[in-house]
N, C-alpha and C. Protein backbone atom coordinates (compact mmCIF):
# COMPACT_ATOMS: atom_id res chain seq x y z
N UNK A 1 123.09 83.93 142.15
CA UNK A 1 124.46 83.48 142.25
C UNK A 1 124.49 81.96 142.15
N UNK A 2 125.34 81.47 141.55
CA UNK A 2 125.16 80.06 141.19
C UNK A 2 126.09 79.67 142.05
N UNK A 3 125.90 78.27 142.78
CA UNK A 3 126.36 77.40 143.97
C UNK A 3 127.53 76.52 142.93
N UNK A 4 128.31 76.56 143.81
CA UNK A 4 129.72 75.44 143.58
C UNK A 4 129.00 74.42 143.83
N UNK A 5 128.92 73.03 143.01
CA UNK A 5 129.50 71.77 142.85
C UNK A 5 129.30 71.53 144.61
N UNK A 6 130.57 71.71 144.92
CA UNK A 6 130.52 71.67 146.30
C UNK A 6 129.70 72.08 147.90
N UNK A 7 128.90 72.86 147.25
CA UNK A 7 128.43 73.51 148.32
C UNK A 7 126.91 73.11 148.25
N UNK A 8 126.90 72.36 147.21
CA UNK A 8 125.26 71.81 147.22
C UNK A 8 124.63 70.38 147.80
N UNK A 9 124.29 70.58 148.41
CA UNK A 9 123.78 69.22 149.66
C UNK A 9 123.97 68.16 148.51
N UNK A 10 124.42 66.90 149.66
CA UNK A 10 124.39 65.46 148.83
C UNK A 10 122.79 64.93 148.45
N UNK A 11 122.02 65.71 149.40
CA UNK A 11 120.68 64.56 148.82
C UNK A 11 120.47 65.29 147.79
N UNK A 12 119.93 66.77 147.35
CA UNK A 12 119.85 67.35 146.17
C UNK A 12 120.51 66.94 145.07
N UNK A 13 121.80 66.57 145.34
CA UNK A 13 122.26 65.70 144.39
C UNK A 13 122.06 64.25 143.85
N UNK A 14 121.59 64.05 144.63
CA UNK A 14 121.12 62.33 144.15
C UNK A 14 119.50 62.83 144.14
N UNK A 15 118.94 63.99 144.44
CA UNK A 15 117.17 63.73 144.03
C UNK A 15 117.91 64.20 142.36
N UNK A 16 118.82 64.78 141.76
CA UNK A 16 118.80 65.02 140.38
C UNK A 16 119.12 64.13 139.57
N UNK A 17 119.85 62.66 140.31
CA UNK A 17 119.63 61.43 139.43
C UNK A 17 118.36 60.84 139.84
N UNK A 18 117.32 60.95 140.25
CA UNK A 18 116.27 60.31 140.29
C UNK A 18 115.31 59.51 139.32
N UNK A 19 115.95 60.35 137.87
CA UNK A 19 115.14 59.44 136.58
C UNK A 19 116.41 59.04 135.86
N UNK A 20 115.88 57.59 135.14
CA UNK A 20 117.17 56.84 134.37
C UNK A 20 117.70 57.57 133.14
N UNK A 21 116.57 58.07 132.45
CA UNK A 21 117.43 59.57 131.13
C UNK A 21 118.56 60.13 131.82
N UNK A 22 118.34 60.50 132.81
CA UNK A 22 119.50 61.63 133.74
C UNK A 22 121.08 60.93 133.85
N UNK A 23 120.41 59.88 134.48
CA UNK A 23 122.23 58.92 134.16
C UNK A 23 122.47 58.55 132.92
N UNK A 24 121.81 58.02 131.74
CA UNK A 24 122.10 57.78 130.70
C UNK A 24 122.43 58.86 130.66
N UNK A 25 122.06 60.47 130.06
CA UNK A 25 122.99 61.63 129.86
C UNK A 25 124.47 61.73 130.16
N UNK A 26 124.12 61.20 131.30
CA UNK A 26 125.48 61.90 132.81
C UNK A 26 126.32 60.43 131.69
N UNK A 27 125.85 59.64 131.70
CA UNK A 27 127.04 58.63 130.93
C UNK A 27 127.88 59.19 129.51
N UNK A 28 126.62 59.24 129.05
CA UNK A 28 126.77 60.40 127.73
C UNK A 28 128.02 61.54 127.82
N UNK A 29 127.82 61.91 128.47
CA UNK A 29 128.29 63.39 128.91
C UNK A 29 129.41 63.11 129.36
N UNK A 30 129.49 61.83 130.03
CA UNK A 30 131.30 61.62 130.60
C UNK A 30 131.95 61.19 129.36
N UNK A 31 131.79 60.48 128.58
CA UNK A 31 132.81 60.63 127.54
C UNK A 31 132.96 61.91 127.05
N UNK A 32 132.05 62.68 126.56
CA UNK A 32 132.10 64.05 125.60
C UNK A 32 131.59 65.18 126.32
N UNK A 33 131.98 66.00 125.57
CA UNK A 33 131.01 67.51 125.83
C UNK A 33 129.95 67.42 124.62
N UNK A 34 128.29 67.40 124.75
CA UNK A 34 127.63 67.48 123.76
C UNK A 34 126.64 69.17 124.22
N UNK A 35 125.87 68.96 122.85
CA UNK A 35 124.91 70.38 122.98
C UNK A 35 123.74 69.35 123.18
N UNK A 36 122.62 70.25 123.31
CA UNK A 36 121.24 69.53 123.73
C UNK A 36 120.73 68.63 122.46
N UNK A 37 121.06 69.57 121.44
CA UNK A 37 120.93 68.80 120.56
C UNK A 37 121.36 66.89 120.00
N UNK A 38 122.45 67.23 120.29
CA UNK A 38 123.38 66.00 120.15
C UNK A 38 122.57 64.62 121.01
N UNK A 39 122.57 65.11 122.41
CA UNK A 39 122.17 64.16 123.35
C UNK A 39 121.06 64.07 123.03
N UNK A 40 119.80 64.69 122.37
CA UNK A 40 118.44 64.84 122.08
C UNK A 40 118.46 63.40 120.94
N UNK A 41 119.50 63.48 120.29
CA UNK A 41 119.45 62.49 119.06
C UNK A 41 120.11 61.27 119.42
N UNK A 42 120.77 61.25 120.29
CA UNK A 42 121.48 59.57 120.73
C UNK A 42 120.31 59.18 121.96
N UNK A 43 119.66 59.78 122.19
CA UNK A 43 118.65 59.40 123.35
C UNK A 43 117.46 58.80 122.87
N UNK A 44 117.11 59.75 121.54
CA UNK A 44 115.85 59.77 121.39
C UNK A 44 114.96 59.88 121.64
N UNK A 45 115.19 61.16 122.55
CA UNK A 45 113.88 62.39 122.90
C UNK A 45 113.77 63.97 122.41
N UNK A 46 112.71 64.32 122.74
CA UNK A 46 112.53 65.44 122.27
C UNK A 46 113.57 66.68 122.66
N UNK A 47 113.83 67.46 122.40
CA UNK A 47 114.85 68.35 122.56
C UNK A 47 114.43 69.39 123.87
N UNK A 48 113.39 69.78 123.75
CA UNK A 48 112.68 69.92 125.14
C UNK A 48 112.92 69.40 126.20
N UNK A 49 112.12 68.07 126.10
CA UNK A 49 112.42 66.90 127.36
C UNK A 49 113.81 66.99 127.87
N UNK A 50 115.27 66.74 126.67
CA UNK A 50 116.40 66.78 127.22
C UNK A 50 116.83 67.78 128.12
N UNK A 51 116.47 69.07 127.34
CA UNK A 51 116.75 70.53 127.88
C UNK A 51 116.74 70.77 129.29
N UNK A 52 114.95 70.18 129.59
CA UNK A 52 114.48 70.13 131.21
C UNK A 52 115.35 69.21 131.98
N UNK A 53 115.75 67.95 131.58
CA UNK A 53 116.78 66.97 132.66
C UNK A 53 118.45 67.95 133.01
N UNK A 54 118.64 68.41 131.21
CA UNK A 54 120.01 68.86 131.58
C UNK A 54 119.79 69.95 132.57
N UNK A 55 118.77 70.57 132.76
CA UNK A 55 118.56 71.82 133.86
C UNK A 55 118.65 71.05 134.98
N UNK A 56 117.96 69.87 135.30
CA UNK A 56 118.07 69.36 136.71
C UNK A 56 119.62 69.14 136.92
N UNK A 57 120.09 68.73 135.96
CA UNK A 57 121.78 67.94 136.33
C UNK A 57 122.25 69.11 136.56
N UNK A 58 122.41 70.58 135.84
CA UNK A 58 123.06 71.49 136.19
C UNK A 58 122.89 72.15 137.27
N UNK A 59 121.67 72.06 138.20
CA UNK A 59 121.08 72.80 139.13
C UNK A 59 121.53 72.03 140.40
N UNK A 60 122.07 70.15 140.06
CA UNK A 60 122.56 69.69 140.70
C UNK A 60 123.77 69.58 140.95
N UNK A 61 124.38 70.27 140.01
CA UNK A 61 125.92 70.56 140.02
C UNK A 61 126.70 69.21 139.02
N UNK A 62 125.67 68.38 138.62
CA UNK A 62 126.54 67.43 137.89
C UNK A 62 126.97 67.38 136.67
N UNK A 63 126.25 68.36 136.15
CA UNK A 63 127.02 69.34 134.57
C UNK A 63 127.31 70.42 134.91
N UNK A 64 128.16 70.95 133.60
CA UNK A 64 128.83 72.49 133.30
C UNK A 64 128.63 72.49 131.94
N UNK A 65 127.73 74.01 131.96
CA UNK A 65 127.18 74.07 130.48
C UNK A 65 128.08 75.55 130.48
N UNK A 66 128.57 75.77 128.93
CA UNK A 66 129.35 76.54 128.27
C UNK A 66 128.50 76.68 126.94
N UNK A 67 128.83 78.23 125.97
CA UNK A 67 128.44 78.36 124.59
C UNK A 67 129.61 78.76 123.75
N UNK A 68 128.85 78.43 122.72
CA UNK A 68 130.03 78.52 121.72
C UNK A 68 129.55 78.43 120.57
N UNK A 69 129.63 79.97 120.21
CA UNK A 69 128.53 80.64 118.99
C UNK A 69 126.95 80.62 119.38
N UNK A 70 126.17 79.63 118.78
CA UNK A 70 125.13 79.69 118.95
C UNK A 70 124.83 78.12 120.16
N UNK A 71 125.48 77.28 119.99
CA UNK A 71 125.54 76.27 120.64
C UNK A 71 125.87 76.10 122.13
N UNK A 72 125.04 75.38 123.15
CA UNK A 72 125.74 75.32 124.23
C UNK A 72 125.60 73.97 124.71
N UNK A 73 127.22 73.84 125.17
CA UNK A 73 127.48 72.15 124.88
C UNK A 73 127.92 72.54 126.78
N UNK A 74 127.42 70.93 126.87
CA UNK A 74 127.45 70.09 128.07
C UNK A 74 128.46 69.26 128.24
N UNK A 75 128.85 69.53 129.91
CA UNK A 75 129.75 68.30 130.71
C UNK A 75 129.73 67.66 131.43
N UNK A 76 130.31 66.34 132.29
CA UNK A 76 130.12 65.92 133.30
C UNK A 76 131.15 66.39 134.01
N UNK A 77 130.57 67.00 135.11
CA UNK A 77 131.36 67.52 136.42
C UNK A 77 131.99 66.63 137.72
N UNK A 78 133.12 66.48 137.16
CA UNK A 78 133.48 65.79 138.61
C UNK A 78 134.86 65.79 139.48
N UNK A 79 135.28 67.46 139.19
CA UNK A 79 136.36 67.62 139.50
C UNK A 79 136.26 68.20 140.83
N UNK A 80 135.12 69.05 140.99
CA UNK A 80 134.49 69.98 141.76
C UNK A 80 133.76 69.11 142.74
N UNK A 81 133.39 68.24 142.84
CA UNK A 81 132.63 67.45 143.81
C UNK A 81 133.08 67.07 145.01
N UNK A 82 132.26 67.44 145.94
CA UNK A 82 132.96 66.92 147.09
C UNK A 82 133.09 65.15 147.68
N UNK A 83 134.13 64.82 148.39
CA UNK A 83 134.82 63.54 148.23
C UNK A 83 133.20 62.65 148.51
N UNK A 84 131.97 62.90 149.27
CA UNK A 84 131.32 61.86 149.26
C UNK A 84 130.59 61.73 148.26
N UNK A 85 130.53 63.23 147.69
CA UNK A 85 129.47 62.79 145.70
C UNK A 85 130.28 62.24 145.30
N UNK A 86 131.80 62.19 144.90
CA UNK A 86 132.70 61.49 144.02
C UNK A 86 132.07 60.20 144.34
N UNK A 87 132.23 59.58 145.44
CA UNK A 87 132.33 58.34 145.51
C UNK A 87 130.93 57.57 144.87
N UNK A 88 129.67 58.76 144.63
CA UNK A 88 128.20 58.05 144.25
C UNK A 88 128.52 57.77 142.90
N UNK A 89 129.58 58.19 141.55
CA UNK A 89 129.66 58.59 140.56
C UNK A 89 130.43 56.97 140.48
């Protein structure tokens, strides 16, 4: 069962910004919705490597991943957050 945004401890959330790729994404990601792909190529890492961070951000609640066709594109989450994550963002 996947945890609300909300219901996931604040430090878990800040151990998932722990590397600087992760906020560059999360920056990434607040302007747009991208696929792994996309962010793989404005980053300039391997598509792998990205894959594994976007799992941490999502596991931290700070993306929302959706598909569409074969593609599954990424967001930054911050509607759902509770008022003291808002304020780390």
């Amino acid at each position: 069962m996947k945890r609300s945004p909300s219901s996931i401890p604040v430090t878990d959330r800040l151990a998932a910004l722990g590397e600087m790729i992760r906020l560059r994404v999360l920056r990434l990601l607040e302007a747009e919705e991208l696929s792994v792909g996309e962010v793989a190529q404005v980053v300039q890492l391997p598509q792998s490597t990205v894959s594994r961070h976007l799992k941490v951000l999502a596991d931290g609640g700070w993306v929302a991943r959706r598909t569409e066709g074969t593609a599954t594109l990424y967001r930054l989450v911050l509607d759902d957050l509770a008022p003291e994550a808002r304020t780390l963002w």
